[in-house]
Protein backbone atom coordinates (compact mmCIF):
# COMPACT_ATOMS: atom_id res chain seq x y z
CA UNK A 1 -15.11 6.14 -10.60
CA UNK A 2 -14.03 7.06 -6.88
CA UNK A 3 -14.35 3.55 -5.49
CA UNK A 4 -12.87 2.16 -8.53
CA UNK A 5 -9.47 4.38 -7.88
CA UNK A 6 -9.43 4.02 -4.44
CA UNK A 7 -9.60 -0.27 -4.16
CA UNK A 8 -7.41 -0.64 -7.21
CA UNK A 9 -3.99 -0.49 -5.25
CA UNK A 10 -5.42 -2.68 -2.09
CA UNK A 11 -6.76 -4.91 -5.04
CA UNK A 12 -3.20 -5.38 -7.01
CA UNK A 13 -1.56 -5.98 -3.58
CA UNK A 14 -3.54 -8.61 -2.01
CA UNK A 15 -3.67 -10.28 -5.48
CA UNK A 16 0.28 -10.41 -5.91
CA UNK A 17 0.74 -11.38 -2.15
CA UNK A 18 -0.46 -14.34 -2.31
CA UNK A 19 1.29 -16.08 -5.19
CA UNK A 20 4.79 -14.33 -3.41
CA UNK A 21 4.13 -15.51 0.10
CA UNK A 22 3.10 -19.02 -1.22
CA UNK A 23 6.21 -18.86 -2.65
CA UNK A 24 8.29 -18.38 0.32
CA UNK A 25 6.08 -20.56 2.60
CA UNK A 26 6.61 -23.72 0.07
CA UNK A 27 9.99 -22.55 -1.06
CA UNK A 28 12.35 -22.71 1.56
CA UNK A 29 14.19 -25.79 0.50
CA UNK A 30 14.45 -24.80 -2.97
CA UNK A 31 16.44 -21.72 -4.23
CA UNK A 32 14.29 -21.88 -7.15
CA UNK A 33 10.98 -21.04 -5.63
CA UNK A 34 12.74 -18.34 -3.66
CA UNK A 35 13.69 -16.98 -6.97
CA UNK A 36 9.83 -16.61 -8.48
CA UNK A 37 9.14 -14.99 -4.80
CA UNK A 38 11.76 -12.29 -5.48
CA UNK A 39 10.33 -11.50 -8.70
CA UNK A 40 6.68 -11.78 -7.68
CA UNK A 41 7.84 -9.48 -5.03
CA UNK A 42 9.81 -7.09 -7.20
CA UNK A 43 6.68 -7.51 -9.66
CA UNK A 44 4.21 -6.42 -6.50
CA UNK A 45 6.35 -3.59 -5.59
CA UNK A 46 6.41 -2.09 -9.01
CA UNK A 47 2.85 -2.21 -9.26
CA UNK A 48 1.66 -1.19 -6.45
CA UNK A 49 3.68 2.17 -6.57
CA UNK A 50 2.70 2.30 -9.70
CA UNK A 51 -1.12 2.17 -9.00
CA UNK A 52 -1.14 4.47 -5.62
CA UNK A 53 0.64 6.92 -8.04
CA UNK A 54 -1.62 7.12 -10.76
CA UNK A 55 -5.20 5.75 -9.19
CA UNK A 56 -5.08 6.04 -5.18
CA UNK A 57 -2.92 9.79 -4.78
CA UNK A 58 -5.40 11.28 -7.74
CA UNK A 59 -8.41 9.55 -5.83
CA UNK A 60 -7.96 10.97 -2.39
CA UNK A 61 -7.40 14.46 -3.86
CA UNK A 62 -11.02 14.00 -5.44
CA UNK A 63 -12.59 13.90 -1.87
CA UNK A 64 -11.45 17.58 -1.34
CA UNK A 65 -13.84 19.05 -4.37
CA UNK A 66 -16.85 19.11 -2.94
CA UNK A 67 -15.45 21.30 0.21
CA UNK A 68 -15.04 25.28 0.26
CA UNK A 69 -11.70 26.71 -0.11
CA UNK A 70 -11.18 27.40 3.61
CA UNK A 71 -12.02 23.49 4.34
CA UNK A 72 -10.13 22.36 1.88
CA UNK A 73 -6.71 23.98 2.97
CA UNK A 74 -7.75 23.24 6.75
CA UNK A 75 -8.39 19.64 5.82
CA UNK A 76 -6.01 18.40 3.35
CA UNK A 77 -3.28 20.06 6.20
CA UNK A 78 -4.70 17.93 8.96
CA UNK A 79 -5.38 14.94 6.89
CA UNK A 80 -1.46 15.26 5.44
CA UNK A 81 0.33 15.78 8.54
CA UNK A 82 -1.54 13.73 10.71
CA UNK A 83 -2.25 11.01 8.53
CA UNK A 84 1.29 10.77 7.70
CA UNK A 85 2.58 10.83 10.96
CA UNK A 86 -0.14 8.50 12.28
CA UNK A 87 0.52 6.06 9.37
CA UNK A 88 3.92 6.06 9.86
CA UNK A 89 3.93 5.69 13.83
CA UNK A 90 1.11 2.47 12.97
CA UNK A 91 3.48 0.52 9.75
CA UNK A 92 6.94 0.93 11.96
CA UNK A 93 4.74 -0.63 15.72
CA UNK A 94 3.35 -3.62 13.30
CA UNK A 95 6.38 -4.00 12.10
CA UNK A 96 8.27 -3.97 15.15
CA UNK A 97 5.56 -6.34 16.74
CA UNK A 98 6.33 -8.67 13.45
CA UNK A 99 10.08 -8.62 14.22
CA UNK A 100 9.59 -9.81 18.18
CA UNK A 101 7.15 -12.41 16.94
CA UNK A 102 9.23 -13.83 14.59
């Protein structure tokens, strides 16, 4: 169902981010380990896309149904723009916060 759809991409992430990041935090002296964490990492990537394709993007489009036509133009413009921008503007200050931690 809905919840289903929308906690399967969180889901595959947190499960393959542990396994990669274990791999970099215990593999830093050995080129080896560094290797599975690029291809746990290449493996996450992939699926992840892969799953907010196909289960999370068809999922959020399901909460506009129950809305009239008038809301649901009004709302999925608001929700797309703003979201979007607001996402956006959130990933890039974590990240820069990240970068002067680090």
């Amino acid at each position: 169902g809905w919840k289903v759809g929308a906690l399967a991409t969180p889901g595959i992430m947190a499960i393959l981010a542990l396994p990669f990041f274990a791999c970099i935090l215990l593999g830093l002296d050995s080129p080896a380990r560094l290797e599975i964490a690029v291809i746990f990492g290449t493996i996450q990537s992939l699926l992840s896309k892969t799953s907010k394709y196909a289960l999370f993007d068809p999922t959020t489009q399901m909460a506009y149904i129950p809305l009239d036509d008038e809301s649901k133009v009004k709302g999925k413009a608001a929700i797309d723009v703003l979201g979007s921008r607001i996402g956006k503007s959130g990933g890039s200050l974590i990240q820069q916060g990240l970068v002067f931690v680090f």
